[in-house]
PDB file of N, CA and C in Angstrom:
ATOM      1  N   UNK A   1      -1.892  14.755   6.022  1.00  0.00           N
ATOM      2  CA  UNK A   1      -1.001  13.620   6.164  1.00  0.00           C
ATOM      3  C   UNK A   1      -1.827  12.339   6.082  1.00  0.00           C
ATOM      4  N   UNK A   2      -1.361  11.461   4.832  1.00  0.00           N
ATOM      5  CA  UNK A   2      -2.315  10.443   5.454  1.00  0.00           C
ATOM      6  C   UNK A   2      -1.167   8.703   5.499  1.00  0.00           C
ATOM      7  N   UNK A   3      -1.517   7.773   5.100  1.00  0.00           N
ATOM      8  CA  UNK A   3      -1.185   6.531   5.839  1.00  0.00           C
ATOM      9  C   UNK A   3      -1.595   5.566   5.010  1.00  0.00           C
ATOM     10  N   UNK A   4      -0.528   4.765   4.586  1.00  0.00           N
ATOM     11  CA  UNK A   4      -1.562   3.267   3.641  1.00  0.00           C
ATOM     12  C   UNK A   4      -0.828   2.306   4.227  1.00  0.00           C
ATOM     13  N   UNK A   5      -1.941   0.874   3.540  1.00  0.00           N
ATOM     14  CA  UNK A   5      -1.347  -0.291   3.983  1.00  0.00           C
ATOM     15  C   UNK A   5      -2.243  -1.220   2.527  1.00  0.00           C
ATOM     16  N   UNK A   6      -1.735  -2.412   2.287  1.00  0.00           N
ATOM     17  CA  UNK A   6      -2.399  -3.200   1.541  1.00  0.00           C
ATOM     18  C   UNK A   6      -3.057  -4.224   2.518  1.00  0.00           C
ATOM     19  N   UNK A   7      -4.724  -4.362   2.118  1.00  0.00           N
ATOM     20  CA  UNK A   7      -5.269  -5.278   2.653  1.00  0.00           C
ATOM     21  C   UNK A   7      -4.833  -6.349   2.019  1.00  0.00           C
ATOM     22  N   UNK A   8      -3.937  -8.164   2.227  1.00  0.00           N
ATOM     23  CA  UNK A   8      -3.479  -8.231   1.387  1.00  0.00           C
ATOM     24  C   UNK A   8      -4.590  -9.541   1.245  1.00  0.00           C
ATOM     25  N   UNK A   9      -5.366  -9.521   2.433  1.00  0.00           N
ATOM     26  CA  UNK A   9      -6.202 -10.775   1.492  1.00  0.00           C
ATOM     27  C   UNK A   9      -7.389 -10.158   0.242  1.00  0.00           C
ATOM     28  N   UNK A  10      -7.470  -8.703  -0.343  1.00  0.00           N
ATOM     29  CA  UNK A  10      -7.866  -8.375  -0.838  1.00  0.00           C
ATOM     30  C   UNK A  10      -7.061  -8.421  -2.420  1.00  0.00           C
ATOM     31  N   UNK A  11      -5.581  -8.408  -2.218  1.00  0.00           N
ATOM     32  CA  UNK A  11      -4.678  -8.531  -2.925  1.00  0.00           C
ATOM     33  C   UNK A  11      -5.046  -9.425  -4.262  1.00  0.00           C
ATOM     34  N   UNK A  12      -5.048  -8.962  -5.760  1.00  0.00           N
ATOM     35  CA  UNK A  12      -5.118  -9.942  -6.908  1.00  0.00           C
ATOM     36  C   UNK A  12      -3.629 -10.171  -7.320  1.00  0.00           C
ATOM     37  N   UNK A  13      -2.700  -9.369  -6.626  1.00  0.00           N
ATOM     38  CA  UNK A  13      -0.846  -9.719  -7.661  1.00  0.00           C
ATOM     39  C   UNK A  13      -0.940  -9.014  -8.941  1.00  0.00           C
ATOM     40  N   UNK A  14      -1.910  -8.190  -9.055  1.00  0.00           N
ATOM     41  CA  UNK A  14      -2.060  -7.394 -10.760  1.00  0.00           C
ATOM     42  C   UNK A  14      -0.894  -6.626 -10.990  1.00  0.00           C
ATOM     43  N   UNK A  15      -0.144  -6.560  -9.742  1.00  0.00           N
ATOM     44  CA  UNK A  15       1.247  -5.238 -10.361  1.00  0.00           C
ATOM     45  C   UNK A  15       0.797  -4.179 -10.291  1.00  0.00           C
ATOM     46  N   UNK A  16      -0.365  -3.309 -10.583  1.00  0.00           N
ATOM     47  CA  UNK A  16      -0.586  -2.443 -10.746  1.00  0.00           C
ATOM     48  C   UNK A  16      -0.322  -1.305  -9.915  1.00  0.00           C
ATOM     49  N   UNK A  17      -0.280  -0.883  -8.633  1.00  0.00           N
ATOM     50  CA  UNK A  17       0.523  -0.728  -7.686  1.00  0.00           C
ATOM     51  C   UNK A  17       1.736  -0.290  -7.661  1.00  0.00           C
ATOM     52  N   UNK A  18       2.500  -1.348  -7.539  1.00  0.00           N
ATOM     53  CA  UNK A  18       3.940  -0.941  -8.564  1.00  0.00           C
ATOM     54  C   UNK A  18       4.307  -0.907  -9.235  1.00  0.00           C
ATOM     55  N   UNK A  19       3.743  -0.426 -10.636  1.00  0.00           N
ATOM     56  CA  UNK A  19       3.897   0.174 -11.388  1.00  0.00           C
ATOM     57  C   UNK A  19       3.932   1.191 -11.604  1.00  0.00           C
ATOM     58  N   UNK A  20       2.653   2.073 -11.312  1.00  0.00           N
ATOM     59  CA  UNK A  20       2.500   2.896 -10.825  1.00  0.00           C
ATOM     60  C   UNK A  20       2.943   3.718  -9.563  1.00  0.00           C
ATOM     61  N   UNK A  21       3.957   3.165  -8.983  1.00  0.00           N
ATOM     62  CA  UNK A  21       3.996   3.498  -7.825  1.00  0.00           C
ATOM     63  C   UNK A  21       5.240   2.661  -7.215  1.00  0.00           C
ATOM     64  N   UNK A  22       6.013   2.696  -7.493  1.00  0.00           N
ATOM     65  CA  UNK A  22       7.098   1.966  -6.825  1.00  0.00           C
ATOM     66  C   UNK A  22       8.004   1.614  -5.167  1.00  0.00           C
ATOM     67  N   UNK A  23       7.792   3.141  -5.419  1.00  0.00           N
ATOM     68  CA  UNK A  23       8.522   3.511  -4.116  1.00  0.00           C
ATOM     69  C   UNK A  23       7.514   3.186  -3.229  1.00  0.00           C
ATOM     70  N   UNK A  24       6.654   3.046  -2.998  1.00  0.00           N
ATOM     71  CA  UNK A  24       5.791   3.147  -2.102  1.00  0.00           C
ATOM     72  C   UNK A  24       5.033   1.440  -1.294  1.00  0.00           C
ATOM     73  N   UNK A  25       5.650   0.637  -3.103  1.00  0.00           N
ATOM     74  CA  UNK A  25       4.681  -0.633  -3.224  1.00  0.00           C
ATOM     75  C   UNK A  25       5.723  -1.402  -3.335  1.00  0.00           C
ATOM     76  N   UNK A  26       5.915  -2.697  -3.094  1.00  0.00           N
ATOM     77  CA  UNK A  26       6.161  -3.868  -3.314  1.00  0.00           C
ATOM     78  C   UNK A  26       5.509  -5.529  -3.192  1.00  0.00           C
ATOM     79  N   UNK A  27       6.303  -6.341  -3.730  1.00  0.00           N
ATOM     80  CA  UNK A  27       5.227  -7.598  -3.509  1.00  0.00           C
ATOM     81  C   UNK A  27       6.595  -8.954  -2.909  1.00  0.00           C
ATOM     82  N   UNK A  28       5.279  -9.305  -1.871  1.00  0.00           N
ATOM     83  CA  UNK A  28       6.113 -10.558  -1.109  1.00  0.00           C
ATOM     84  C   UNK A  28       6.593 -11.864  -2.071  1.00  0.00           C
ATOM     85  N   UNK A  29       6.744 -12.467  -1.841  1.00  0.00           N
ATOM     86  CA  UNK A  29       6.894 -13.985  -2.631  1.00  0.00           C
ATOM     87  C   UNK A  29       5.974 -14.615  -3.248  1.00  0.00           C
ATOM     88  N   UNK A  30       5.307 -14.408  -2.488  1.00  0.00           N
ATOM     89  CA  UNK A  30       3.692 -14.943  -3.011  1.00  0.00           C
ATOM     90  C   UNK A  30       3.340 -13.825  -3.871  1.00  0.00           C
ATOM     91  N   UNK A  31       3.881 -12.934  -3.774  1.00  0.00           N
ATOM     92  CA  UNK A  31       3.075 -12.191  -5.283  1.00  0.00           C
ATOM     93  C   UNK A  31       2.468 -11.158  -4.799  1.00  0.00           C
ATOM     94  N   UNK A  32       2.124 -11.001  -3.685  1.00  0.00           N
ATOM     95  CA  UNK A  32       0.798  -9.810  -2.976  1.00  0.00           C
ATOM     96  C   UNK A  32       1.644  -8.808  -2.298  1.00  0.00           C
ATOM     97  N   UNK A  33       0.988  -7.821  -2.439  1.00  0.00           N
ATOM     98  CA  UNK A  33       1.344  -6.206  -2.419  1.00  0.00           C
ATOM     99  C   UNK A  33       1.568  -5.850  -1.001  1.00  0.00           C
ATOM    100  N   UNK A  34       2.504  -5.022  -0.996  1.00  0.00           N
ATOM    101  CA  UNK A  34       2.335  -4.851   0.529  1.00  0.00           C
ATOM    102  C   UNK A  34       3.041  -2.887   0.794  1.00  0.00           C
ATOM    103  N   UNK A  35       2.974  -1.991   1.576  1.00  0.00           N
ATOM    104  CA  UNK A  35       3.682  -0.579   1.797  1.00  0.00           C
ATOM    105  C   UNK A  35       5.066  -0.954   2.041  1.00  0.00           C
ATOM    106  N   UNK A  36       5.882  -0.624   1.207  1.00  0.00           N
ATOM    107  CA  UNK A  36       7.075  -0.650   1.468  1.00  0.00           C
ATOM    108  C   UNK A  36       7.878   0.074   2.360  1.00  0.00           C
ATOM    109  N   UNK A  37       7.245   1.307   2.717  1.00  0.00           N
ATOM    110  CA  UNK A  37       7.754   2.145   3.816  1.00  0.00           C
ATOM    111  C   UNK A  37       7.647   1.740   5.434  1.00  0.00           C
ATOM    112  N   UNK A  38       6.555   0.809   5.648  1.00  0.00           N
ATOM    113  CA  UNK A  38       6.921   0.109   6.552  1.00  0.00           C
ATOM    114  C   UNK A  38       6.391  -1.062   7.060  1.00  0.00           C
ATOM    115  N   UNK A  39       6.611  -2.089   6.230  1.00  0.00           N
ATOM    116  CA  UNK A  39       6.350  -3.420   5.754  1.00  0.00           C
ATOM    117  C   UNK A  39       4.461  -3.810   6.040  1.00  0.00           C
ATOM    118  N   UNK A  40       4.457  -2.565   5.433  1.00  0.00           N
ATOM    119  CA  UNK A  40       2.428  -2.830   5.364  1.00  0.00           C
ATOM    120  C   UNK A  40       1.955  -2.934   6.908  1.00  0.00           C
ATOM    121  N   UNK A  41       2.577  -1.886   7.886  1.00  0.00           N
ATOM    122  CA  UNK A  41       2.133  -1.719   8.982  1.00  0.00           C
ATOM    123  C   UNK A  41       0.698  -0.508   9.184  1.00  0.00           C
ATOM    124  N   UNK A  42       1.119   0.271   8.096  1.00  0.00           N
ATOM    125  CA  UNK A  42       0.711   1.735   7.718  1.00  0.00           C
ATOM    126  C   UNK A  42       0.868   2.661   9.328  1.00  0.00           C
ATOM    127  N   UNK A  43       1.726   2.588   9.567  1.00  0.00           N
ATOM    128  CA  UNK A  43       1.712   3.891  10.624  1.00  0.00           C
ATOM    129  C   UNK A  43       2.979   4.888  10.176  1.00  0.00           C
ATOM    130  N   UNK A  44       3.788   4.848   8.797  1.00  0.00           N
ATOM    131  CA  UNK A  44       4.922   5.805   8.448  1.00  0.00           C
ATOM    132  C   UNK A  44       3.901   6.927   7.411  1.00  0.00           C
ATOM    133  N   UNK A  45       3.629   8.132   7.583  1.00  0.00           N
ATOM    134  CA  UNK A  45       3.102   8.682   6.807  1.00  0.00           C
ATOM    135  C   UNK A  45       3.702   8.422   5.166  1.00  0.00           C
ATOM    136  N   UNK A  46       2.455   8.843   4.221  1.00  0.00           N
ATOM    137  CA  UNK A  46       2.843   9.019   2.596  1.00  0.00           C
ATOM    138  C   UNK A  46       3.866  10.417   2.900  1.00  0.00           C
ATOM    139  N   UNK A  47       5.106   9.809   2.037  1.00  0.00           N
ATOM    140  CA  UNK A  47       6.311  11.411   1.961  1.00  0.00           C
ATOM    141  C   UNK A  47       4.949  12.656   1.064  1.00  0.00           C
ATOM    142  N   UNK A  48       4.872  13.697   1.047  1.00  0.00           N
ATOM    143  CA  UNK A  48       4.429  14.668   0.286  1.00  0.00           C
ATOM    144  C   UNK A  48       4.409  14.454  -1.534  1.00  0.00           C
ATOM    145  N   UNK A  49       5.945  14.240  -1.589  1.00  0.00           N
ATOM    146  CA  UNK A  49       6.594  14.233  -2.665  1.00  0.00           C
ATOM    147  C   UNK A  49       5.915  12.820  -3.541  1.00  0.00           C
ATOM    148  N   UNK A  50       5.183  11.987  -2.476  1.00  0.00           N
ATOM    149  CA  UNK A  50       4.872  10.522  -3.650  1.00  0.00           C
ATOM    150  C   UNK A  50       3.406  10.402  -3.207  1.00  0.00           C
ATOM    151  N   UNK A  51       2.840  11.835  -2.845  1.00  0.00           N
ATOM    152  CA  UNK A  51       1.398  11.844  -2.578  1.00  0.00           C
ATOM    153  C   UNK A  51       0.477  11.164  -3.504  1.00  0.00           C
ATOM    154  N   UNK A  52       1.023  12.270  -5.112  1.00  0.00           N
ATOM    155  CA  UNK A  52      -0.256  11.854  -6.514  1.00  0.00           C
ATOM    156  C   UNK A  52       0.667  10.475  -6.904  1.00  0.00           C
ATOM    157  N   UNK A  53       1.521   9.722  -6.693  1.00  0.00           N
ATOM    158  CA  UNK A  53       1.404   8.732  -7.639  1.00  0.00           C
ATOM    159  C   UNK A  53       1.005   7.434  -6.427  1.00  0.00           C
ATOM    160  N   UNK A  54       0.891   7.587  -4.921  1.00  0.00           N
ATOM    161  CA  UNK A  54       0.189   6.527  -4.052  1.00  0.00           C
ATOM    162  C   UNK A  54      -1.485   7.002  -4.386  1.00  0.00           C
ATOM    163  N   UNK A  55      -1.958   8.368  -4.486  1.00  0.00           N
ATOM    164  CA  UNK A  55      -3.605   8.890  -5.234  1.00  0.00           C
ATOM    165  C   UNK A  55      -3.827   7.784  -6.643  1.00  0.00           C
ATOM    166  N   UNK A  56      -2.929   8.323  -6.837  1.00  0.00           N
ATOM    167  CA  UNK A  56      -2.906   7.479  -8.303  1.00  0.00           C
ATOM    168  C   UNK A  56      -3.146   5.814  -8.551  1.00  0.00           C
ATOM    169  N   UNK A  57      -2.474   5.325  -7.907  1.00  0.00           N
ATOM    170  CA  UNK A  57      -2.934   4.206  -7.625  1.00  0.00           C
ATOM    171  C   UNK A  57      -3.662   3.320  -6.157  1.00  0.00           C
ATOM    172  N   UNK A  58      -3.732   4.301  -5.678  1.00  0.00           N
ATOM    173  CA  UNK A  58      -5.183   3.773  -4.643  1.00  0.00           C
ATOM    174  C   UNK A  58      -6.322   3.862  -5.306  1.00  0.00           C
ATOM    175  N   UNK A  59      -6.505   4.854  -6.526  1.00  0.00           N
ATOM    176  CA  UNK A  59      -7.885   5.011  -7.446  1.00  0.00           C
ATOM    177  C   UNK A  59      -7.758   3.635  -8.119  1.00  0.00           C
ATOM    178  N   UNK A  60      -6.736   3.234  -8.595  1.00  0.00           N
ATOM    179  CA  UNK A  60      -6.880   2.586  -9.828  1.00  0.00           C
ATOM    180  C   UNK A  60      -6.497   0.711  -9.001  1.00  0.00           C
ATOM    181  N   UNK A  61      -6.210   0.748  -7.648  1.00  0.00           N
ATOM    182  CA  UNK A  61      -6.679  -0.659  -7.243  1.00  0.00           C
ATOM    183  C   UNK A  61      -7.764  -1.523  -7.640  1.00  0.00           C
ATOM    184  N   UNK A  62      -7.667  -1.974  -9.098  1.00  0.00           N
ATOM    185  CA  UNK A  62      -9.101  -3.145  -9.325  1.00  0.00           C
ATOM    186  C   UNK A  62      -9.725  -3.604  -7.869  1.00  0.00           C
ATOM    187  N   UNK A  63      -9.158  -4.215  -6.838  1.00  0.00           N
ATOM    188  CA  UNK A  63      -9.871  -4.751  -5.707  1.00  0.00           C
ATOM    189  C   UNK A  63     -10.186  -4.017  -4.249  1.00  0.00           C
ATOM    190  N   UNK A  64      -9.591  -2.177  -4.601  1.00  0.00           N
ATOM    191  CA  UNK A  64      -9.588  -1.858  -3.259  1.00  0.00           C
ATOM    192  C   UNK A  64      -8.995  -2.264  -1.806  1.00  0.00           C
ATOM    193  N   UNK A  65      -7.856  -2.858  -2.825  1.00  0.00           N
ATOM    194  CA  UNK A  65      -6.653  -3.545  -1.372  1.00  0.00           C
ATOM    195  C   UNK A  65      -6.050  -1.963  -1.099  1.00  0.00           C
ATOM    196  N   UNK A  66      -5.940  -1.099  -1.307  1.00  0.00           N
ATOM    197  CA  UNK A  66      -4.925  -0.520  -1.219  1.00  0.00           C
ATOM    198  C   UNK A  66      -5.557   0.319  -0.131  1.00  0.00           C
ATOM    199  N   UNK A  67      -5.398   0.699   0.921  1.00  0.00           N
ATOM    200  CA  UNK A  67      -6.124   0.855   2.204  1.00  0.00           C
ATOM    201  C   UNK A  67      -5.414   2.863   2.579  1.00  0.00           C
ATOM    202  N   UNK A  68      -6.710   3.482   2.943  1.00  0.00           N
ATOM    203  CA  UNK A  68      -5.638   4.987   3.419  1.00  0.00           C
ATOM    204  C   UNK A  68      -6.397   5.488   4.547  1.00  0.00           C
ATOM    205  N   UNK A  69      -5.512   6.422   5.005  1.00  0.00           N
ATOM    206  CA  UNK A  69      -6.067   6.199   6.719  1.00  0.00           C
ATOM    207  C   UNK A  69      -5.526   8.275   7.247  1.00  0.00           C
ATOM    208  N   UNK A  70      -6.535   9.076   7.481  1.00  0.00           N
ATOM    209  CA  UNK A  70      -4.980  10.223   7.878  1.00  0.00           C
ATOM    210  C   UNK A  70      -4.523   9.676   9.244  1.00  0.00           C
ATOM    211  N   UNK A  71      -5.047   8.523  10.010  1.00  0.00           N
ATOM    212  CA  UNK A  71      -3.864   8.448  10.912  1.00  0.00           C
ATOM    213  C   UNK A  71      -3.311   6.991  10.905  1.00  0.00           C
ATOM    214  N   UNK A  72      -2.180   7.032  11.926  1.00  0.00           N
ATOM    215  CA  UNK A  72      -1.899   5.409  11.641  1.00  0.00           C
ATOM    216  C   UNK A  72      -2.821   4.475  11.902  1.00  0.00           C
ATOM    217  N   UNK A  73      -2.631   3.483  11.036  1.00  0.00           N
ATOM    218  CA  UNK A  73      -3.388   2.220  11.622  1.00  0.00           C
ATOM    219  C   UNK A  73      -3.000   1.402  12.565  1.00  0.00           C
ATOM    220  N   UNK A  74      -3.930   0.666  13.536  1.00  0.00           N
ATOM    221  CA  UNK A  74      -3.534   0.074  14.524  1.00  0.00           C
ATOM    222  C   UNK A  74      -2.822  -1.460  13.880  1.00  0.00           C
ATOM    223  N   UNK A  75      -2.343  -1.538  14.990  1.00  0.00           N
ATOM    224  CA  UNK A  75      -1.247  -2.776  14.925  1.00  0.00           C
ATOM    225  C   UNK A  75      -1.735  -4.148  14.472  1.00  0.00           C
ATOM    226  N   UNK A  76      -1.912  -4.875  13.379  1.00  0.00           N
ATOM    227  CA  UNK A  76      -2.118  -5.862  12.539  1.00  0.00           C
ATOM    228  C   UNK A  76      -1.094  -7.268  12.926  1.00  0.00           C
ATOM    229  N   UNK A  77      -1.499  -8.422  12.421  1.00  0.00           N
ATOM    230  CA  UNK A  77      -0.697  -9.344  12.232  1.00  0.00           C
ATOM    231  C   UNK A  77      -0.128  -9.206  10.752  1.00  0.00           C
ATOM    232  N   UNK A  78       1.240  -9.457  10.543  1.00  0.00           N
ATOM    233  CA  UNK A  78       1.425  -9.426   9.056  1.00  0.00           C
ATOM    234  C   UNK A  78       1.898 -10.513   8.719  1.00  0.00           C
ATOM    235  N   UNK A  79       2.343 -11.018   7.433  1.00  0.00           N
ATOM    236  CA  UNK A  79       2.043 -11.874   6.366  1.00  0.00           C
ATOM    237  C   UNK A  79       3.486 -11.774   6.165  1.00  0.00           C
ATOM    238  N   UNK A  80       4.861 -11.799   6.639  1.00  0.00           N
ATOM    239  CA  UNK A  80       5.799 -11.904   6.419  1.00  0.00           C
ATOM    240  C   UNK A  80       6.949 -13.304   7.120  1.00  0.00           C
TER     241      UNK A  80
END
């Protein structure tokens, strides 16, 4: 089981993410990426079913925003 979140001051807005990856990714107003499953807190596990395409693009993050954890991450300030 594991856990993501976007670091988002790591964030470039490349899309790439969701593109690859929709369900999983979205972007705020400003453009930067964030877990859509639970507003880039990362404590809702990855479903099974959208394992290889969040693999998929945690490899292919140009900046390494895309953050994975097998447990939750602790409690953050967010950007919303």
């Amino acid at each position: 089981m594991y856990y993501t979140k976007v670091n988002q001051d790591n964030c470039i807005a490349c899309g790439l993410c969701q593109i690859i990856s929709p369900d999983l990714f979205d972007y705020t107003s400003e453009g930067i990426a964030f877990s859509k499953m639970d507003l880039n807190a990362g404590n809702v596990p990855i479903p099974d079913g959208r394992f290889e395409a969040f693999l998929d693009a945690y490899r292919k993050c140009p900046t390494g925003a895309i953050l994975r954890s097998d447990r939750p991450f602790p409690p953050a300030e967010q950007r919303f």
